[in-house]
C-alpha atoms as a PDB file:
ATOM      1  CA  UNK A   1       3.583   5.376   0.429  1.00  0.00           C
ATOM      2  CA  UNK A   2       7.602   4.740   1.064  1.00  0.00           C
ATOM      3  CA  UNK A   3      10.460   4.811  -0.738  1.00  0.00           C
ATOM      4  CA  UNK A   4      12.254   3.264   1.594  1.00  0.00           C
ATOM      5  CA  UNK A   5      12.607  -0.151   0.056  1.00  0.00           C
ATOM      6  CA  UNK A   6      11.932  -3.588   1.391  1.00  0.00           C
ATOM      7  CA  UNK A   7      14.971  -6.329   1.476  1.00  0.00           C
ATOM      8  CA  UNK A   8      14.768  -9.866   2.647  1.00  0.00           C
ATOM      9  CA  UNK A   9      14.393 -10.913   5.627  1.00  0.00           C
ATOM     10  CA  UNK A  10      12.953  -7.810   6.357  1.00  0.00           C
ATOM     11  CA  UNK A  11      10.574  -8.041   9.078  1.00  0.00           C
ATOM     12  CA  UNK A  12       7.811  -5.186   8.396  1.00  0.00           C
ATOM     13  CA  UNK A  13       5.072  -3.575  10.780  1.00  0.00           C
ATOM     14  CA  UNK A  14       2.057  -1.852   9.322  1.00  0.00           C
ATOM     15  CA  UNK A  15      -0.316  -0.027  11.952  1.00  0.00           C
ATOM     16  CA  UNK A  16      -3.398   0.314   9.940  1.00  0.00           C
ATOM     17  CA  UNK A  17      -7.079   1.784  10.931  1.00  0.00           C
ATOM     18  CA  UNK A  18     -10.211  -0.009   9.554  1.00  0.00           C
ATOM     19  CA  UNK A  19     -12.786   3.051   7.955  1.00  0.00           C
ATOM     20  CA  UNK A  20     -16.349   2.929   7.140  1.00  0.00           C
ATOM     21  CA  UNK A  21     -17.520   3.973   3.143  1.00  0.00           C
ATOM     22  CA  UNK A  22     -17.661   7.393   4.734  1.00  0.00           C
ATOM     23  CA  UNK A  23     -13.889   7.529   5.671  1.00  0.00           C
ATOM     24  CA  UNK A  24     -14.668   7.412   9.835  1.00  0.00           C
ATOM     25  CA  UNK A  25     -12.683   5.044  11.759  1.00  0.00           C
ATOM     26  CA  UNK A  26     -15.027   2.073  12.627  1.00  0.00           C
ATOM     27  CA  UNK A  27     -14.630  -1.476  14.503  1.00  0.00           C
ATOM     28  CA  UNK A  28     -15.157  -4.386  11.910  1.00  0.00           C
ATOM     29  CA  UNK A  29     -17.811  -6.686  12.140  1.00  0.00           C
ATOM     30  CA  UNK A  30     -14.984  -9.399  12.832  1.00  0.00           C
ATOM     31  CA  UNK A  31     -11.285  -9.574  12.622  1.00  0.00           C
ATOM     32  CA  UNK A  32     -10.020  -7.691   9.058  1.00  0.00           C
ATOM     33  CA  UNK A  33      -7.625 -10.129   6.726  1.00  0.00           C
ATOM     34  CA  UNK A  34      -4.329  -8.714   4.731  1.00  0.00           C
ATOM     35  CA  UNK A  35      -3.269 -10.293   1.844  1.00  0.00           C
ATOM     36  CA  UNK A  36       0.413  -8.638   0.795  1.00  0.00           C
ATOM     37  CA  UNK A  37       1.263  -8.152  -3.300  1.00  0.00           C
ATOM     38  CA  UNK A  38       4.745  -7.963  -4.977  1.00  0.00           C
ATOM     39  CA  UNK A  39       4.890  -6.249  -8.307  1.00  0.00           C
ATOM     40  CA  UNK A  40       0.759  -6.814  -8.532  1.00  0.00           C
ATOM     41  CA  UNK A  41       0.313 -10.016  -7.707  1.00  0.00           C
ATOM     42  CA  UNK A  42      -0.033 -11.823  -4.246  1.00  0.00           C
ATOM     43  CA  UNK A  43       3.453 -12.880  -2.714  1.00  0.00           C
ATOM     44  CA  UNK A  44       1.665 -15.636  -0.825  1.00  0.00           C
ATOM     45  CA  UNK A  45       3.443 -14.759   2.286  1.00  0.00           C
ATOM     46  CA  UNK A  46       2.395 -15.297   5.591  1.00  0.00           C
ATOM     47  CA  UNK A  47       0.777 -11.862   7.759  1.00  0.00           C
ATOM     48  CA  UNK A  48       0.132 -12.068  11.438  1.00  0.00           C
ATOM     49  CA  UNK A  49      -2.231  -9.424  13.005  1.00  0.00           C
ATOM     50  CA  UNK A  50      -2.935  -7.701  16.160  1.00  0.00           C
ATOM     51  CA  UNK A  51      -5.625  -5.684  17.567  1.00  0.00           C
ATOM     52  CA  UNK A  52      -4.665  -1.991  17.958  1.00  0.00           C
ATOM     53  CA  UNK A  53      -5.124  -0.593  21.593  1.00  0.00           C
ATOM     54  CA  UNK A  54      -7.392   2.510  22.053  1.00  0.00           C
ATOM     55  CA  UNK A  55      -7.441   2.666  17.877  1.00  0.00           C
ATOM     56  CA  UNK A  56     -10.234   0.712  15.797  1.00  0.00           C
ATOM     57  CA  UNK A  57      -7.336  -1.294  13.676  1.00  0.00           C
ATOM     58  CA  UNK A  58      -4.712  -3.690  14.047  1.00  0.00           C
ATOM     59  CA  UNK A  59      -1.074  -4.291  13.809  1.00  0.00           C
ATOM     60  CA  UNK A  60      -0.233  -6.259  10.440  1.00  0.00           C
ATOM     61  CA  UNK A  61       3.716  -8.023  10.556  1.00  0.00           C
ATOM     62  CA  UNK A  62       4.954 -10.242   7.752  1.00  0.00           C
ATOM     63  CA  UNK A  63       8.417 -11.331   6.770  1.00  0.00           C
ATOM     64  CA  UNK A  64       9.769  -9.912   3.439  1.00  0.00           C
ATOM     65  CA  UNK A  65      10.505 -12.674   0.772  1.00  0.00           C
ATOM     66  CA  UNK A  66      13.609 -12.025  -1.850  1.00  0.00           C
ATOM     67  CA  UNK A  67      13.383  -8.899  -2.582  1.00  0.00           C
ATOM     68  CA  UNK A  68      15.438  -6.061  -4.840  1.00  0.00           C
ATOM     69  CA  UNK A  69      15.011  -2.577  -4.600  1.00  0.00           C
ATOM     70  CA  UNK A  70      12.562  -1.117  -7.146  1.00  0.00           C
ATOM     71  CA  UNK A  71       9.773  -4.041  -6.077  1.00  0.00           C
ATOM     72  CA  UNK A  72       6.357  -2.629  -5.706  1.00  0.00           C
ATOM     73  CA  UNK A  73       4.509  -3.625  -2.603  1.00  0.00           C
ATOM     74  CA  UNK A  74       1.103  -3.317  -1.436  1.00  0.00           C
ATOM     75  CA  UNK A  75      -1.547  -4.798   1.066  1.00  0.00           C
ATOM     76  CA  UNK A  76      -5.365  -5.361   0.411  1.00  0.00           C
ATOM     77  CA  UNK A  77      -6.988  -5.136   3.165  1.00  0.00           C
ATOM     78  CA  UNK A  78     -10.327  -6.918   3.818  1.00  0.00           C
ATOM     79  CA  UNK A  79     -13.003  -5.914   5.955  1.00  0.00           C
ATOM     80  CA  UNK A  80     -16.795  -5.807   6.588  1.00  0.00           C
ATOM     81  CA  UNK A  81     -18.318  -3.064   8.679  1.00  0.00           C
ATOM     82  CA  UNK A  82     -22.197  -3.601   9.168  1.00  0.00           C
ATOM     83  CA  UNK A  83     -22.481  -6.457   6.714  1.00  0.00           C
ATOM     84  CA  UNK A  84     -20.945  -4.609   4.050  1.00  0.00           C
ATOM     85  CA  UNK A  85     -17.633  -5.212   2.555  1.00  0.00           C
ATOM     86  CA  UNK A  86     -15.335  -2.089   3.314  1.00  0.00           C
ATOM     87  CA  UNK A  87     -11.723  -3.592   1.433  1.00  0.00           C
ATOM     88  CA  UNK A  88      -8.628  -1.159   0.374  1.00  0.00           C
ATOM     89  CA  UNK A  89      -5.705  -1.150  -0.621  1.00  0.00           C
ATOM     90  CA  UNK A  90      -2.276   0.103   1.082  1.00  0.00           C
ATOM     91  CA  UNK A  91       0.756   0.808  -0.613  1.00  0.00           C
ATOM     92  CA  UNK A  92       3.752   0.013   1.442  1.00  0.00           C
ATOM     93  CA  UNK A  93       6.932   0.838  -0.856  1.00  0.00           C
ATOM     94  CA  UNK A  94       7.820   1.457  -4.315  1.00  0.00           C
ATOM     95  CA  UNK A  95       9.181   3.982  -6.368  1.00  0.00           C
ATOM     96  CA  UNK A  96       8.925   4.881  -9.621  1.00  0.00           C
ATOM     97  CA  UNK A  97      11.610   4.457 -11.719  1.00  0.00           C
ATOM     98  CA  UNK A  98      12.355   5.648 -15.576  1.00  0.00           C
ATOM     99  CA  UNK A  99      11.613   2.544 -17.343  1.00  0.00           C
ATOM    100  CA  UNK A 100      10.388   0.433 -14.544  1.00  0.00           C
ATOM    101  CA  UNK A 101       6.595  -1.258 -14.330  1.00  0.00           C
ATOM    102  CA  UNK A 102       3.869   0.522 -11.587  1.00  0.00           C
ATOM    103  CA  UNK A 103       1.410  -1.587  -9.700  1.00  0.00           C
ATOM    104  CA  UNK A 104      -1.796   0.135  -7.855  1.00  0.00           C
ATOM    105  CA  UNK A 105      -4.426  -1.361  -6.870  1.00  0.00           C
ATOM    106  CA  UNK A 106      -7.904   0.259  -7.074  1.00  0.00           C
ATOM    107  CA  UNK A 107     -11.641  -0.411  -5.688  1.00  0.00           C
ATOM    108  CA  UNK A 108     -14.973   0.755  -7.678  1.00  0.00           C
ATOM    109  CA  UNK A 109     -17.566   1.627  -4.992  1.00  0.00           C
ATOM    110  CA  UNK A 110     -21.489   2.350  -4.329  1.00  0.00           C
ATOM    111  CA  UNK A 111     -22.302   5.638  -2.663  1.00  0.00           C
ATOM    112  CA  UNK A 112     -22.227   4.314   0.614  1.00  0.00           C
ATOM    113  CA  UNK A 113     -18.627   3.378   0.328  1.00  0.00           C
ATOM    114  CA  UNK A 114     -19.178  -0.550   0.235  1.00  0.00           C
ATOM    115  CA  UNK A 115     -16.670  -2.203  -2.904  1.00  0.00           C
ATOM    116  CA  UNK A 116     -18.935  -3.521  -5.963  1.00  0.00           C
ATOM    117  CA  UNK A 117     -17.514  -4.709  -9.625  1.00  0.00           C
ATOM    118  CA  UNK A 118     -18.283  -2.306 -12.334  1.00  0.00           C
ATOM    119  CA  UNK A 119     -19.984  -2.941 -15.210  1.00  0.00           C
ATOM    120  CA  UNK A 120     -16.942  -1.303 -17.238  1.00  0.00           C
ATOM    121  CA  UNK A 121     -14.053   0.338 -16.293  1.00  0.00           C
ATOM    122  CA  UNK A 122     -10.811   1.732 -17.709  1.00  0.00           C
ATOM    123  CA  UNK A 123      -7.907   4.516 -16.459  1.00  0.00           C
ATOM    124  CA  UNK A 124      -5.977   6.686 -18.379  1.00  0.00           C
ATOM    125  CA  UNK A 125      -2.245   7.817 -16.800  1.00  0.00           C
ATOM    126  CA  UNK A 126      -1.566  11.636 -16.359  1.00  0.00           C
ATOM    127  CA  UNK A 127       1.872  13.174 -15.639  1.00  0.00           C
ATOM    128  CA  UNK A 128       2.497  16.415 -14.669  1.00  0.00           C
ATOM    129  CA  UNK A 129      -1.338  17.210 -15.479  1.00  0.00           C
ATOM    130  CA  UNK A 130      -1.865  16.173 -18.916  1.00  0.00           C
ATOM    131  CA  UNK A 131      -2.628  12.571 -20.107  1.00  0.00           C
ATOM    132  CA  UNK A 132      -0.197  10.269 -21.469  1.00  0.00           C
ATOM    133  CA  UNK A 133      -0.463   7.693 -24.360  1.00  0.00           C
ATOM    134  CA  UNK A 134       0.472   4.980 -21.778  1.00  0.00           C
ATOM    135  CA  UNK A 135      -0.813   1.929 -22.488  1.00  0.00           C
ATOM    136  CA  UNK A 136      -2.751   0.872 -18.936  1.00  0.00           C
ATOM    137  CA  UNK A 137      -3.899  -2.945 -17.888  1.00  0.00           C
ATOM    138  CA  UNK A 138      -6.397  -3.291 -15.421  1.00  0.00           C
ATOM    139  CA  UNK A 139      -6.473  -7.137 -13.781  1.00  0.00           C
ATOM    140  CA  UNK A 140      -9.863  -7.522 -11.343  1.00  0.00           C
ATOM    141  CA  UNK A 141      -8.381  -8.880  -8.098  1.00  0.00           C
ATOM    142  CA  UNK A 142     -10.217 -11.526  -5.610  1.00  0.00           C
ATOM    143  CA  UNK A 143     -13.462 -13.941  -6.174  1.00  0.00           C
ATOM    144  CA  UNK A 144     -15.691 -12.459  -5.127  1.00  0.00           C
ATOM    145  CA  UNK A 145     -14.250  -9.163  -6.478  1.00  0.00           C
ATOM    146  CA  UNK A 146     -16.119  -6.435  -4.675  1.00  0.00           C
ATOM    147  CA  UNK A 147     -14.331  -3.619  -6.919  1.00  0.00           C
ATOM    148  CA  UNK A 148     -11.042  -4.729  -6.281  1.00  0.00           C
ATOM    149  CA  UNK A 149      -8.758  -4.150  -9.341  1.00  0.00           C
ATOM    150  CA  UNK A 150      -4.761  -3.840  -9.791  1.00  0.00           C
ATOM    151  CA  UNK A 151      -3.743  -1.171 -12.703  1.00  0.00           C
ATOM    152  CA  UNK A 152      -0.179  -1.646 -14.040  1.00  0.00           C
ATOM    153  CA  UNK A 153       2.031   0.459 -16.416  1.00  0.00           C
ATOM    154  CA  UNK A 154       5.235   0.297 -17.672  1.00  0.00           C
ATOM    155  CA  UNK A 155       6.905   4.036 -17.306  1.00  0.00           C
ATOM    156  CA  UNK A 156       8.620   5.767 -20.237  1.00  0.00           C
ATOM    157  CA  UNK A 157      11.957   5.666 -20.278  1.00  0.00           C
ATOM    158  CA  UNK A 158      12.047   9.896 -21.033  1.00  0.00           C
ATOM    159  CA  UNK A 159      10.037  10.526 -17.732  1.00  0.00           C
ATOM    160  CA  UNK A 160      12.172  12.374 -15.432  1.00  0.00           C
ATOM    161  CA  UNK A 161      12.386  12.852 -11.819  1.00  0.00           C
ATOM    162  CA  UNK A 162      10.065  14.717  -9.792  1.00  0.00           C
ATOM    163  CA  UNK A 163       7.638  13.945 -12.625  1.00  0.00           C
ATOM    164  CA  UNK A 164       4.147  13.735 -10.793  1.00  0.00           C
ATOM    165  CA  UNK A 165       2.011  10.854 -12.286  1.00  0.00           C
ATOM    166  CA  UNK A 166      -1.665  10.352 -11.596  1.00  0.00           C
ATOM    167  CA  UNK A 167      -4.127   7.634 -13.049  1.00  0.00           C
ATOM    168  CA  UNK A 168      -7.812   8.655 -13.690  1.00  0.00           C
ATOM    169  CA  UNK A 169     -10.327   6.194 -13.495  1.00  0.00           C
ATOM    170  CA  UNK A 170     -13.190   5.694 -14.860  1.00  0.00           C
ATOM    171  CA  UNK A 171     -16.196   3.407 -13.882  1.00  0.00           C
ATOM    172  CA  UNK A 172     -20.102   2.537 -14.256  1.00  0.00           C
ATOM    173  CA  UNK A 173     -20.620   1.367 -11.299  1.00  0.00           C
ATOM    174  CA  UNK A 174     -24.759   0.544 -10.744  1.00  0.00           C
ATOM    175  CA  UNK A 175     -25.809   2.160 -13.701  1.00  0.00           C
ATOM    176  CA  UNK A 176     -23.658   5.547 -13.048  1.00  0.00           C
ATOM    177  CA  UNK A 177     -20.310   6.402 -14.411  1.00  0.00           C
ATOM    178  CA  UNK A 178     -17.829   7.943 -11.710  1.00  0.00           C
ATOM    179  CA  UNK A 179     -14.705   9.277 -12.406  1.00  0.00           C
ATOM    180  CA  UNK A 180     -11.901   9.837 -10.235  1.00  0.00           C
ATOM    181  CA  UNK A 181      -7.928  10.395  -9.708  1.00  0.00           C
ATOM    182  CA  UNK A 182      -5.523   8.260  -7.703  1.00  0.00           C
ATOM    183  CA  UNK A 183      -2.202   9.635  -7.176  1.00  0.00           C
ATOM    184  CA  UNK A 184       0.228   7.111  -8.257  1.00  0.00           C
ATOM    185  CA  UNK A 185       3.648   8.843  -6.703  1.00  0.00           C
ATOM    186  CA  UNK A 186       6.569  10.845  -8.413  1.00  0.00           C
ATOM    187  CA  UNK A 187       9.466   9.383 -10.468  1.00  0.00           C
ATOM    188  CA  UNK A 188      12.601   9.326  -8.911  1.00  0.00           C
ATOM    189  CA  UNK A 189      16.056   7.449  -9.797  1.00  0.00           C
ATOM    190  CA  UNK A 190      17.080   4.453  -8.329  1.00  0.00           C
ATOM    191  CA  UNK A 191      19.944   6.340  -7.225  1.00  0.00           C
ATOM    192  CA  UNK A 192      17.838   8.378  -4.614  1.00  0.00           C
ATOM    193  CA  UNK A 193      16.548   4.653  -2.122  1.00  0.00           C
ATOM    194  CA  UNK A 194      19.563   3.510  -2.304  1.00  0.00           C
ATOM    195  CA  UNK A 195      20.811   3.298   1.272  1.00  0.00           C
ATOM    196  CA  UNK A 196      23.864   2.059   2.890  1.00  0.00           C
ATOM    197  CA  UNK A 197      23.698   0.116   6.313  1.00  0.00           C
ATOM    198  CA  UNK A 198      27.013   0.626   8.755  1.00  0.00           C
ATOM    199  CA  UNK A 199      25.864  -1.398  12.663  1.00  0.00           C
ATOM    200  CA  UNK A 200      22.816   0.616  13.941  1.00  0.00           C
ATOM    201  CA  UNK A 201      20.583   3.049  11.404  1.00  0.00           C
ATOM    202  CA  UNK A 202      17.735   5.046  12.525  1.00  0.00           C
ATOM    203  CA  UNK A 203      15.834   6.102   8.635  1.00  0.00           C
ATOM    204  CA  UNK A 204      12.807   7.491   7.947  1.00  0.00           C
ATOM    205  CA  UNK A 205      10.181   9.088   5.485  1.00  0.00           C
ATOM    206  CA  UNK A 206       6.804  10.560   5.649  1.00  0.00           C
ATOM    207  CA  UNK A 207       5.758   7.418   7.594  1.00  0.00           C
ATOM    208  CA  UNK A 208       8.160   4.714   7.437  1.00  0.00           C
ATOM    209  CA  UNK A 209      10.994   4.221  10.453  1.00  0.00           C
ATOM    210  CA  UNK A 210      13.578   1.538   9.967  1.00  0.00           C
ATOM    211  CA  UNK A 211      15.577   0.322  12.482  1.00  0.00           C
ATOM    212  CA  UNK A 212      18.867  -1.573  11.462  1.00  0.00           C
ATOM    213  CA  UNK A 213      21.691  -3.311  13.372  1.00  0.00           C
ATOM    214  CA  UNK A 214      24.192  -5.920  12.784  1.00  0.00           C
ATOM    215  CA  UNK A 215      21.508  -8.999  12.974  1.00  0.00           C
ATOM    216  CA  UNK A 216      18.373  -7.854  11.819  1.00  0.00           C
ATOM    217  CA  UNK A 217      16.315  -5.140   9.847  1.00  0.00           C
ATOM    218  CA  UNK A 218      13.110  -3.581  11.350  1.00  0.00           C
ATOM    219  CA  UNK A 219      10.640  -1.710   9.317  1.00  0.00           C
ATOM    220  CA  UNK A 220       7.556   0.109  11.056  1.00  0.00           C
ATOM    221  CA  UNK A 221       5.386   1.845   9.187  1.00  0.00           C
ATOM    222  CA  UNK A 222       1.840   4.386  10.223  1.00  0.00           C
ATOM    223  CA  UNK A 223      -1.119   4.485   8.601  1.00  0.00           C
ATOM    224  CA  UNK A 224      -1.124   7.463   6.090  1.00  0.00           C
ATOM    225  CA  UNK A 225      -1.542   9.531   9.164  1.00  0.00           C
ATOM    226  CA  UNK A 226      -4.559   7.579  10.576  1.00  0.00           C
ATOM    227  CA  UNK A 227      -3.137   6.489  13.214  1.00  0.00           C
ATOM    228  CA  UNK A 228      -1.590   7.748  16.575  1.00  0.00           C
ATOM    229  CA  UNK A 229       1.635   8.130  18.036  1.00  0.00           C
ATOM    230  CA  UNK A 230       0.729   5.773  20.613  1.00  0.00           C
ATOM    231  CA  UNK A 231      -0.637   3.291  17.510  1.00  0.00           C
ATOM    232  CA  UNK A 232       3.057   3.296  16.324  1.00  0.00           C
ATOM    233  CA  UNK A 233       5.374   3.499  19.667  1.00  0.00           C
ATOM    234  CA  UNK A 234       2.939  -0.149  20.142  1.00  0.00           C
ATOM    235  CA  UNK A 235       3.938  -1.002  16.938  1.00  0.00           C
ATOM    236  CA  UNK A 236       7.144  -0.773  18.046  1.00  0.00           C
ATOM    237  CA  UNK A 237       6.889  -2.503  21.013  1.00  0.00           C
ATOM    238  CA  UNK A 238       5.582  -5.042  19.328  1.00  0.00           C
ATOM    239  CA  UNK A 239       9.051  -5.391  17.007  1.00  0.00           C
ATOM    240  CA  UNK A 240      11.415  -4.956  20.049  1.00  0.00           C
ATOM    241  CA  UNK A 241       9.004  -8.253  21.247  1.00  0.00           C
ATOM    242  CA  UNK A 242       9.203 -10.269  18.380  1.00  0.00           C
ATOM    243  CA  UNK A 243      12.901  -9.401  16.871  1.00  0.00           C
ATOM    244  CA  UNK A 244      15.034  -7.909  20.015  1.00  0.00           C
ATOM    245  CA  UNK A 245      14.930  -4.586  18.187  1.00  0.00           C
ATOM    246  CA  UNK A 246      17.308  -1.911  18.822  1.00  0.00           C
ATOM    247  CA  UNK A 247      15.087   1.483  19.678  1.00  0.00           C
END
């Protein structure tokens, strides 16, 4: 995930690559839907998509709402692959301050991969490999739910940066209880996204690029990875389409 953060008007790019319950890119039976979240709950903001070239995914673009830095965006992702439901979440930016509240979104599977409700479920927050008496809320997300969940957590104020937090999960999930951790990110101060804009700005993390200029703000973002360099410089070309993007 970025910690680049997302501003208004922002107009963001997400190359993303639909995977079976095993993990293998697949094509979806039809075309996958995206439903964006601010600070764990759906923004209600528009997402267009396009079909990737050469990759089994698609190009989603939306236009950020008012937005501070600090928010906590994600993207559930829904999509069937042989009749089954194959949903995830992506998390696009966020950081995690001292203080602030965390929003991750989760999904309980079968063994074949496919997203089912559990019959219970909890998580317990870990930080720097020990658990923490952090009180957790988990809020089931979507009717029908198909696993989906969104855990939230407000951070101690005495967490300090570089702090690595994890949540383990636990689930029955058809009569079996599975356990597993999702890394939730590392704290950082606000201090450390802060940018400043002067005309044109190339930036970048792991797998954000943001392209800036007098008029407009561009953010393209890959796929964890999943994707190719061709996926993003179409990405890309998409943006310079759209928004006259400086590249």
């Amino acid at each position: 995930m970025s910690t680049i953060p997302l501003y208004t008007g922002d107009r963001y790019y997400r190359a993303v690559v639909v995977r079976d319950g095993r993990g293998v890119p697949t094509n979806p039976d039809a075309s996958p839907t995206a439903v964006v979240y601010k600070n764990g709950a759906p923004s209600g903001v528009p997402v267009t998509t396009q079909a990737l070239s050469g990759s089994p995914g698609f190009i989603a673009a939306f236009d950020v709402p008012p937005a501070i830095p600090g928010d906590d965006w994600s993207m559930l992702v829904s999509a069937a692959v042989d009749g089954r439901p194959i949903d995830r979440w992506i998390h696009l930016a966020n950081a995690i301050f001292p203080g602030g509240t965390v929003h991750r979104g989760f999904i309980t599977r079968d063994r074949r991969g496919a997203g089912v409700p559990p019959a219970v479920v909890s998580a317990t927050v870990w930080r720097n490999g020990a658990a923490q008496p952090v009180p957790v809320t988990i809020t089931p997300e979507g009717s029908p739910n198909h696993g989906r969940h969104m855990l939230s957590f407000t951070v101690p104020a005495s967490w300090t940066p570089q702090d690595d937090v994890q949540a383990l999960i636990e689930a029955v999930v058809q009569g079996k209880t599975v356990r597993r951790y999702q890394w939730v990110g590392r704290v950082v101060q606000p201090a450390d996204v802060t940018i400043t804009i002067n005309r044109l700005r190339i930036m970048a993390d792991e797998q954000t690029l943001v392209i800036q200029n007098d008029e407009q703000r561009t953010v393209i973002a890959s796929d964890e990875q999943a994707v190719t360099v061709a996926d993003i410089e179409q990405a890309v070309t998409v943006a310079e389409t759209e928004q006259g993007a400086v590249v």
